[in-house]
Protein backbone atom coordinates (compact mmCIF):
# COMPACT_ATOMS: atom_id res chain seq x y z
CA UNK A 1 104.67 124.95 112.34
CA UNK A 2 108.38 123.89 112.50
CA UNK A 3 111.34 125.64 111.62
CA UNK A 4 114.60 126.89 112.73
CA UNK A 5 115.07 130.72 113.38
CA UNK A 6 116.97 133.20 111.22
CA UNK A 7 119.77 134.04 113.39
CA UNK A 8 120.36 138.20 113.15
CA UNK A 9 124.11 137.51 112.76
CA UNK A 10 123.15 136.42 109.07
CA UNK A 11 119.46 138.23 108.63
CA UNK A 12 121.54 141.09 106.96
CA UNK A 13 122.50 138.92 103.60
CA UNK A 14 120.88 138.99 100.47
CA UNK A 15 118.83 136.05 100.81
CA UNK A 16 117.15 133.80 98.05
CA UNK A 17 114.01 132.38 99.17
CA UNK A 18 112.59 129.03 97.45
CA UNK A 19 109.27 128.18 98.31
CA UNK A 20 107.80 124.58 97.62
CA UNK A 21 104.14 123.66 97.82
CA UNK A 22 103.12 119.90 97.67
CA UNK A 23 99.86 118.10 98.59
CA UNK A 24 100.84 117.75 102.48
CA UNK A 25 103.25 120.60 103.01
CA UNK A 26 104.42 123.98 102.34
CA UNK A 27 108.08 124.43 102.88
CA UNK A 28 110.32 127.83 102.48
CA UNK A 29 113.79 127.66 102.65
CA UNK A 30 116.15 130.34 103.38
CA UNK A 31 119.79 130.42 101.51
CA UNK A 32 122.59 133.40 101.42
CA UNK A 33 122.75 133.98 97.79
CA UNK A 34 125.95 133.96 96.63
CA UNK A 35 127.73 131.09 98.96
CA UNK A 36 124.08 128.71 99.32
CA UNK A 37 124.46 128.96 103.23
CA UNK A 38 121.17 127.50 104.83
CA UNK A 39 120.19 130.35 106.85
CA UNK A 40 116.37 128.76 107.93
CA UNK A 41 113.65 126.77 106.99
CA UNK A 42 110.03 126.72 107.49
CA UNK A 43 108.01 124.21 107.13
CA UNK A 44 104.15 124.06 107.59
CA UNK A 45 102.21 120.10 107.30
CA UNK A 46 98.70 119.90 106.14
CA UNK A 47 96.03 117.00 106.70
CA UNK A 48 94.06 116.22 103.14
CA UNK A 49 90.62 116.41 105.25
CA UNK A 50 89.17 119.19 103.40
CA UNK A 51 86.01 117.33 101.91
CA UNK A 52 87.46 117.60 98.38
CA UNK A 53 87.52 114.73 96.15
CA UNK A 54 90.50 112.74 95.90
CA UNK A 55 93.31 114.52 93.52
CA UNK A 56 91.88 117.55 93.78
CA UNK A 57 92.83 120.98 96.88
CA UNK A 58 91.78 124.06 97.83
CA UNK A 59 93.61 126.85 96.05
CA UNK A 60 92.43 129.16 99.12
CA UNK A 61 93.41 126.56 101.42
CA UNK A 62 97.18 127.03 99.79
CA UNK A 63 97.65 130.64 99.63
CA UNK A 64 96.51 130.97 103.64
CA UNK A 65 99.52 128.53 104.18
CA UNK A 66 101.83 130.33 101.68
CA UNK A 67 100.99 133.83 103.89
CA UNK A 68 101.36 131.89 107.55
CA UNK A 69 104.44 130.34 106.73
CA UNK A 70 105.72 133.96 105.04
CA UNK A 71 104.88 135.27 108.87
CA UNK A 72 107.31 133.09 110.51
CA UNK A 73 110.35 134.47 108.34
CA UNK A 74 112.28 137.20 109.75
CA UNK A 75 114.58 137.59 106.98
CA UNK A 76 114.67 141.60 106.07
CA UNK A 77 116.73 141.75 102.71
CA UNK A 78 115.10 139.04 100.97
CA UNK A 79 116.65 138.79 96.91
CA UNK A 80 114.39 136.75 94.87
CA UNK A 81 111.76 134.14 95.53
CA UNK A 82 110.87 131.69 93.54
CA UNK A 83 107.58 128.65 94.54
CA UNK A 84 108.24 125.02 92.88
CA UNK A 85 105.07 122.85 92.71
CA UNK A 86 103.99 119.53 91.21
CA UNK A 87 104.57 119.04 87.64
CA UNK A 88 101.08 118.38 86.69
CA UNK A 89 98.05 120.86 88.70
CA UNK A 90 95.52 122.30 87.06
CA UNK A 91 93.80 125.82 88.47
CA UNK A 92 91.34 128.02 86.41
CA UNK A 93 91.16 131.18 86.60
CA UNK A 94 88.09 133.70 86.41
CA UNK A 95 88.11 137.24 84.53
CA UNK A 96 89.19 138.54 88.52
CA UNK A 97 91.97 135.58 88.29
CA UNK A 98 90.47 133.74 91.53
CA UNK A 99 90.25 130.07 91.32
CA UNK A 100 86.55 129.12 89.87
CA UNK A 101 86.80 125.85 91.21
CA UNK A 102 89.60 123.28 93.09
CA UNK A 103 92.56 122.93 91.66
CA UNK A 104 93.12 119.66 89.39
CA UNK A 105 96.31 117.28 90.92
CA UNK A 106 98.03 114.44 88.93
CA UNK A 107 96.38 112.02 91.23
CA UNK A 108 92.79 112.31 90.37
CA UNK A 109 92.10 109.48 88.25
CA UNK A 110 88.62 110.98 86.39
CA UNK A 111 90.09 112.17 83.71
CA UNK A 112 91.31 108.25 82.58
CA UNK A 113 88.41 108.06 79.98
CA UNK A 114 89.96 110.89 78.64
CA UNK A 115 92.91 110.04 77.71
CA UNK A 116 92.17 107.08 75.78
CA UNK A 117 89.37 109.16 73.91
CA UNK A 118 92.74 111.50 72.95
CA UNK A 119 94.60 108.66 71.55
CA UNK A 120 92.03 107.79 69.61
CA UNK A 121 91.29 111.29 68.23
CA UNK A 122 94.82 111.76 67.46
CA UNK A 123 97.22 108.87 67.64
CA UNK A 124 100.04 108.43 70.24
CA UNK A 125 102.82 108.11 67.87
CA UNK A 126 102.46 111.98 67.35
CA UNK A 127 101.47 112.61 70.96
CA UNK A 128 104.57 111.82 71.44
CA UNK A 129 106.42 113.26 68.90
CA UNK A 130 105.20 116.61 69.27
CA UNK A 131 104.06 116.82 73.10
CA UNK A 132 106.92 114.40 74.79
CA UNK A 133 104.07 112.46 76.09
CA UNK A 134 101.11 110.20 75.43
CA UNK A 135 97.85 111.70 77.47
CA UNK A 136 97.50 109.83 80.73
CA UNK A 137 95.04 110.46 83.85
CA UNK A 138 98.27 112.72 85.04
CA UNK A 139 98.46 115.55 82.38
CA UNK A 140 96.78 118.30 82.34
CA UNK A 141 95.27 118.03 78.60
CA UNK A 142 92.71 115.27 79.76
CA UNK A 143 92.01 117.35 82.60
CA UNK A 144 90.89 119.75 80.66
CA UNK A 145 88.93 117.50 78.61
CA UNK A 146 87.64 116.03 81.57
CA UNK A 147 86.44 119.85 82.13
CA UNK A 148 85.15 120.61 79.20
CA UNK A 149 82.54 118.09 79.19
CA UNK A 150 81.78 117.62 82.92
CA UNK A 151 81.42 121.62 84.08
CA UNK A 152 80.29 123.10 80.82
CA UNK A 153 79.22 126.01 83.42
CA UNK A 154 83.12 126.46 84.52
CA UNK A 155 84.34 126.05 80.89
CA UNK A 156 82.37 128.85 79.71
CA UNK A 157 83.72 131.25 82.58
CA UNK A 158 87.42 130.44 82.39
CA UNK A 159 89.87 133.28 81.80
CA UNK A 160 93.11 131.78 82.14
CA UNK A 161 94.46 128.35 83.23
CA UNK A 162 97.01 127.78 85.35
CA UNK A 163 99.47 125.67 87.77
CA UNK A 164 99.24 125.76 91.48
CA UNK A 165 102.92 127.19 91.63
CA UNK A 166 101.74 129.76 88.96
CA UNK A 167 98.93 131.13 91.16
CA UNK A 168 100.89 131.09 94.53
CA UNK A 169 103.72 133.23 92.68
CA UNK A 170 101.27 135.42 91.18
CA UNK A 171 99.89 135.89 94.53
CA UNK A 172 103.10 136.54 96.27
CA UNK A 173 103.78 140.07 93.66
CA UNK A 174 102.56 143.48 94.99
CA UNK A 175 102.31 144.23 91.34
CA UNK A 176 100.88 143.16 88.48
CA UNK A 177 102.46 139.78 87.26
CA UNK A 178 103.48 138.89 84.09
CA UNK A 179 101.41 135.41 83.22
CA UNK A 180 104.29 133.15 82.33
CA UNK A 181 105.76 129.49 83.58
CA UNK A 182 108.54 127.58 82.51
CA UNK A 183 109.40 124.95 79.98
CA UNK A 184 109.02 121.77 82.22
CA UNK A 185 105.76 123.00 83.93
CA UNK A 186 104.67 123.63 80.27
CA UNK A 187 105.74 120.62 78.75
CA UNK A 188 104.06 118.71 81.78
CA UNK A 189 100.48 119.83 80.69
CA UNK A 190 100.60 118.10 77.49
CA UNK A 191 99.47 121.18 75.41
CA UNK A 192 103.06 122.32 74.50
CA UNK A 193 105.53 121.32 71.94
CA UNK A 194 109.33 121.63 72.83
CA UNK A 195 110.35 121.23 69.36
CA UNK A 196 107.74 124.24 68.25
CA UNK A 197 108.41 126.42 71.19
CA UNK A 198 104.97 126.56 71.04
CA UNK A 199 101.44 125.36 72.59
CA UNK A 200 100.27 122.32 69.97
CA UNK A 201 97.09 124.03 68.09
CA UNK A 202 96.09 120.67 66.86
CA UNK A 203 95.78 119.53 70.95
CA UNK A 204 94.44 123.24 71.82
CA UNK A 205 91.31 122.96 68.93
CA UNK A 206 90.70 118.90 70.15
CA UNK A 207 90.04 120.43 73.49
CA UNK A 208 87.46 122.79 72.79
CA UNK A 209 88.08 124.05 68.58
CA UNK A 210 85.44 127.18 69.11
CA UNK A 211 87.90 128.95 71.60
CA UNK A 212 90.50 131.55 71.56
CA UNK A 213 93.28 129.94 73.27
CA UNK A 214 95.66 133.49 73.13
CA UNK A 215 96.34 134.63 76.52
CA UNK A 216 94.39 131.56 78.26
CA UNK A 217 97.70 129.65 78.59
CA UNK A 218 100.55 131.55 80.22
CA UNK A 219 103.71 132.56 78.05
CA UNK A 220 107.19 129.88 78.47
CA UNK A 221 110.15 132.35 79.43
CA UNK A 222 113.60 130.86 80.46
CA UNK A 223 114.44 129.81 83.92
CA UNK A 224 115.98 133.03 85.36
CA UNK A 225 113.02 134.92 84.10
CA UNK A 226 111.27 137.39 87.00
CA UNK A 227 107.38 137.71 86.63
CA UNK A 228 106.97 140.39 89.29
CA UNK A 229 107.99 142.14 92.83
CA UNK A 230 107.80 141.94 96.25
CA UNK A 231 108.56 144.94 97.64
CA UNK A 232 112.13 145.04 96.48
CA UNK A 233 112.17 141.00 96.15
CA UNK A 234 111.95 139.48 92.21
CA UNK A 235 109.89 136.93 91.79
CA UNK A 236 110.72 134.66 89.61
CA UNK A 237 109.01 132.63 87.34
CA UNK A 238 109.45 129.40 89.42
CA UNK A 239 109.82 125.97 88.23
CA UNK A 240 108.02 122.28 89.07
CA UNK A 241 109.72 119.48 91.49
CA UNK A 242 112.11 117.81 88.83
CA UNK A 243 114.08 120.70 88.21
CA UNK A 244 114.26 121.87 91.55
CA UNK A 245 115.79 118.30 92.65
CA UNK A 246 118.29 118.41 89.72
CA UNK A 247 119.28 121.86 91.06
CA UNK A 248 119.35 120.96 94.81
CA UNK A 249 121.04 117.72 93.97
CA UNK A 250 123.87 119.24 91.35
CA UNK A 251 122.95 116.39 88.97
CA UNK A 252 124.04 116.10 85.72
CA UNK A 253 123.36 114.57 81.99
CA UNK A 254 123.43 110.54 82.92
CA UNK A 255 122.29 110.78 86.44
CA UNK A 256 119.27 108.90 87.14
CA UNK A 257 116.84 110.76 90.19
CA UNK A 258 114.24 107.99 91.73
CA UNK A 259 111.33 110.24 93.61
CA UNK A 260 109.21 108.65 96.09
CA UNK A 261 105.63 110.48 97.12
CA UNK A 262 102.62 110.91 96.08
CA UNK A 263 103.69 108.97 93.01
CA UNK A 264 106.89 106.78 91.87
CA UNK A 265 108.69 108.42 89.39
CA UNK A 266 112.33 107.82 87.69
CA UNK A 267 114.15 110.20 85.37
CA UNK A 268 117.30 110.98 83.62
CA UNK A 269 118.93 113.96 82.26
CA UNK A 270 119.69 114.26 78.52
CA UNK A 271 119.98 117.03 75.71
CA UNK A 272 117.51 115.40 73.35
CA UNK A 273 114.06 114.20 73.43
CA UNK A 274 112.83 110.27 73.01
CA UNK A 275 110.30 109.34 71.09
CA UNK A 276 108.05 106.50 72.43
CA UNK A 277 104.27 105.61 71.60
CA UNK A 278 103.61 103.49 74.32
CA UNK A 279 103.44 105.75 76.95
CA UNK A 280 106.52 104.97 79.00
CA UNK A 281 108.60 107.19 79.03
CA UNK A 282 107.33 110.83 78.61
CA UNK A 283 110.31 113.49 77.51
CA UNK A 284 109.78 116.43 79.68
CA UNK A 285 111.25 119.66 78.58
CA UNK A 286 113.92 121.16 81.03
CA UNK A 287 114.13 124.69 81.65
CA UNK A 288 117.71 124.58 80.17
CA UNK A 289 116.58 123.36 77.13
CA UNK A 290 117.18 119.58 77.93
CA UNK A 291 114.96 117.16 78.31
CA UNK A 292 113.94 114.67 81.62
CA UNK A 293 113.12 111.73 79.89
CA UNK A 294 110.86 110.30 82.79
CA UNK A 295 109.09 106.47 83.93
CA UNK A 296 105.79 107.08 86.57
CA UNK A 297 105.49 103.77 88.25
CA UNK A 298 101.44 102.80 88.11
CA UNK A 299 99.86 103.69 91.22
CA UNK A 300 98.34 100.19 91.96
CA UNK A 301 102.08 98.64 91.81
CA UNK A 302 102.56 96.49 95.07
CA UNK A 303 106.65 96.09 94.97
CA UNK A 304 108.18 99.71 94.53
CA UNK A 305 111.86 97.98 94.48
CA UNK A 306 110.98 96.20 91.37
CA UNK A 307 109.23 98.52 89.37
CA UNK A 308 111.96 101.26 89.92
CA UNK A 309 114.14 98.69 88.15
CA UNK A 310 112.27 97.84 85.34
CA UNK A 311 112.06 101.86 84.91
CA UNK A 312 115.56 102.08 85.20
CA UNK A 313 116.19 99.62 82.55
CA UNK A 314 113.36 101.34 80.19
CA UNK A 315 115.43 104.32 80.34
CA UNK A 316 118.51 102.43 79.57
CA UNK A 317 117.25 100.50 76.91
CA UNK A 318 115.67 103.61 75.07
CA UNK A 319 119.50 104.91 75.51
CA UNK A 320 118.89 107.80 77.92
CA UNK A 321 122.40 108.14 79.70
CA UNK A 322 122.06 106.31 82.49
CA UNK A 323 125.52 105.77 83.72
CA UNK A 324 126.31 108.24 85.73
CA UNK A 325 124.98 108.50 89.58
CA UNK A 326 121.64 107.03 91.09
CA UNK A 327 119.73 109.48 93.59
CA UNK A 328 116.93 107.71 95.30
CA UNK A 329 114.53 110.59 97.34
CA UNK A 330 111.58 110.56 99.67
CA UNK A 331 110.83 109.91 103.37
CA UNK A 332 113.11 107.46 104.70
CA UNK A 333 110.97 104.84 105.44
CA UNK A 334 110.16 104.85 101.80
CA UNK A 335 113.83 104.82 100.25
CA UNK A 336 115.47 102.46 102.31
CA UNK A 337 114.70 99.37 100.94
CA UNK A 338 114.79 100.89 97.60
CA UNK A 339 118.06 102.35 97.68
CA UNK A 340 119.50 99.15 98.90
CA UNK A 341 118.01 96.99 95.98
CA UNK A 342 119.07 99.12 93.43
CA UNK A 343 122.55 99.12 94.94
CA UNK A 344 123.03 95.68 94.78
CA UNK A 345 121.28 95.42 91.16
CA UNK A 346 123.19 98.12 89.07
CA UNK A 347 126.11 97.41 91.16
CA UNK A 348 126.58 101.29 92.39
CA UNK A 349 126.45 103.12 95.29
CA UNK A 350 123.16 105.30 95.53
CA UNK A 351 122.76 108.54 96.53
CA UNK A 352 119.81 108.71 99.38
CA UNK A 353 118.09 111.61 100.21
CA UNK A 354 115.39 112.32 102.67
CA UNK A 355 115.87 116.05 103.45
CA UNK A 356 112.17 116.99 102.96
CA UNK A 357 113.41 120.76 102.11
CA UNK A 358 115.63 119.11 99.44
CA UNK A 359 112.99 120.68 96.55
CA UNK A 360 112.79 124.10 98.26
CA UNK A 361 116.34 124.57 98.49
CA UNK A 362 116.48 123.98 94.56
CA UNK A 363 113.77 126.69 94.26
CA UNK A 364 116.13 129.02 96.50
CA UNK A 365 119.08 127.88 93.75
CA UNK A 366 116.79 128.75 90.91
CA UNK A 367 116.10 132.27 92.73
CA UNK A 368 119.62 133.24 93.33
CA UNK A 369 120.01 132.32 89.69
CA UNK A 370 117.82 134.98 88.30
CA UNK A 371 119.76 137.21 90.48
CA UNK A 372 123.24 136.35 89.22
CA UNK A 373 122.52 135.35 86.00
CA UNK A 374 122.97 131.92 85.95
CA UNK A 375 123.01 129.01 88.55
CA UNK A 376 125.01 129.81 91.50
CA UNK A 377 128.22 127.55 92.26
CA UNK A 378 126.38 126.32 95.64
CA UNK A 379 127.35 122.79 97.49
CA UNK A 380 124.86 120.33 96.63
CA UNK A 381 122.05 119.34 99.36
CA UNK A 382 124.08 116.37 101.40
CA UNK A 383 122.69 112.76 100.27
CA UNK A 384 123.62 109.65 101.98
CA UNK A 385 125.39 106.47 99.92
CA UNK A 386 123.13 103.48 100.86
């Protein structure tokens, strides 16, 4: 465990608490609400050697490093919390709402025949159209196909399904939660139509056409919506890691945000959606009602440098605003190299970022928000121009 103490001298401010949860790490950071003062992190590592197949964790596993790193904070007049997780995990949920298997990441690559059996049930042009995005291994729609017909057994005993982020902020209320999420963490399963404000029921009866999908699938509320309490803390409805960079970041429409992790990807910011049948470029729904029109780099691609430029010009080319500023984030030894490529290609100075808190502290923005009533007027997180 590392971290940096909550001095008492500040322990007395309302504080909003963003939690985020990734594959290797748990990481809470503490802000004063109203000015977006750091007042402490915490930030626990974990080693993927839990005998699990590749792509997929241990729900348990998460919520016993959610509670430990809750135990280090000595913060007593927390405001609102809010947990930011991948945009693509998969968790189902029993009748008693514990996990009846692993959770499902982006990462595990079994679902692949599935997604070309999708496109061929229904075609990608209206995938697309009505989704934002044609089914890859990624989304959660050919996990759950990948469900369905590999555990028949779990299929039959589901209840509800959910992200990781959803279950650790269900966990974190001391009352009963509302079952919700947000638009992007909604629009990144592939099961819900932006345009309909609605799941797709053509996708829902593909999957599995005998059941009743009401109340399986949580409800999409707005950003600043609160799902439940802890002890006098909201919790709100939380958010996955592309908003929460936007918000730690203070980017805007035109910005272009390059993340570097478990996967490569490269989005913009714009107030419509785009189209495209090929699979590109998948138009995932913000929380404000825009869209992050969004290039994943394959994972097999050797030069990183490269393929984030051909993504940037995808976008470009497609005309998502792209002129604005260039954020590259990720561990440093990662960005470097990109960061300085892209400089000299688009002829800009990029924005580097390797603060690995840099998505909790967007989660802490996004809690403060539901406390105010809109996002607070904080600094952004400090990048570095490469």
């Amino acid at each position: 465990m590392a971290g940096r103490a909550v001095s008492r001298s500040v322990a007395r401010m309302v504080a909003a608490v963003g939690i985020a949860v990734s594959p290797t790490s748990t990481v809470i950071d503490i802000r004063d609400m109203k000015k977006g003062r750091g007042l402490g992190t915490v930030t626990l590592r974990r080693s993927r050697t839990d005998g699990l197949a590749h792509g997929e964790a241990s729900t348990q596993q998460w919520l016993a490093d959610l509670h430990e790193a809750l135990s280090r904070l000595d913060v007593p007049e927390v405001g609102a919390v809010s947990v930011v997780g991948p945009l693509h995990s998969l968790v189902a949920l029993g009748p008693d709402s514990g996990a009846l298997r692993p959770a499902l990441l982006a990462e595990d690559r079994r679902s692949e025949p599935d997604a070309g059996w999708c496109t061929k049930q229904i075609p990608a042009l209206d995938w697309s159209t009505s989704v934002g995005s044609v089914p890859s291994f990624a989304l959660t729609v050919t996990k759950l196909s990948w469900l369905h017909r590999s555990e028949p057994e779990t299929w039959g005993r589901i209840d509800r399904l959910s992200s990781l982020h959803g279950v650790l902020a269900a966990a974190l209320c001391d009352n009963t939660p509302e079952f919700a999420t947000d638009r992007l963490t909604a629009s990144g399963t592939g099961l819900w139509s932006a345009g309909q404000e609605a799941y797709d029921q053509r996708v829902l009866s593909l999957i599995d056409a005998e059941r009743s999908w009401p109340g399986v699938l949580a409800r999409v509320v707005g950003p600043f919506d609160v799902i439940g309490s802890r002890g006098e803390a909201k919790v709100v409805v939380g958010t996955s890691e592309p908003t929460a960079l936007v918000a730690a970041l203070g980017a805007e429409r035109g910005d272009v945000i390059v993340t570097i992790g478990e996967r490569v990807s490269v989005f913009g910011i714009a107030t419509r959606a785009f189209v495209d049948e090929s699979g590109t470029i998948s138009s995932f729904a913000s929380p404000d009602g825009g869209y992050l029109p969004t290039v994943v780099l394959p994972i097999e691609l050797d030069e990183t440098s490269v393929g984030v430029l051909a993504a940037i010009r995808t976008l470009r080319n497609a005309t998502v605003p792209t002129g604005g500023r260039l954020f590259v984030c990720g561990p440093q030894h990662s960005v470097i190299d990109v960061a300085l490529r892209c400089s000299r290609s688009e002829g800009t100075r990029v924005q580097v970022c390797t603060d690995d808190s840099v998505v909790a502290v967007g989660a802490a923005r996004q809690a403060a928000a539901a406390l105010l009533g809109g996002w607070p007027t904080w600094q952004p997180i400090v990048t570095e121009r490469a």
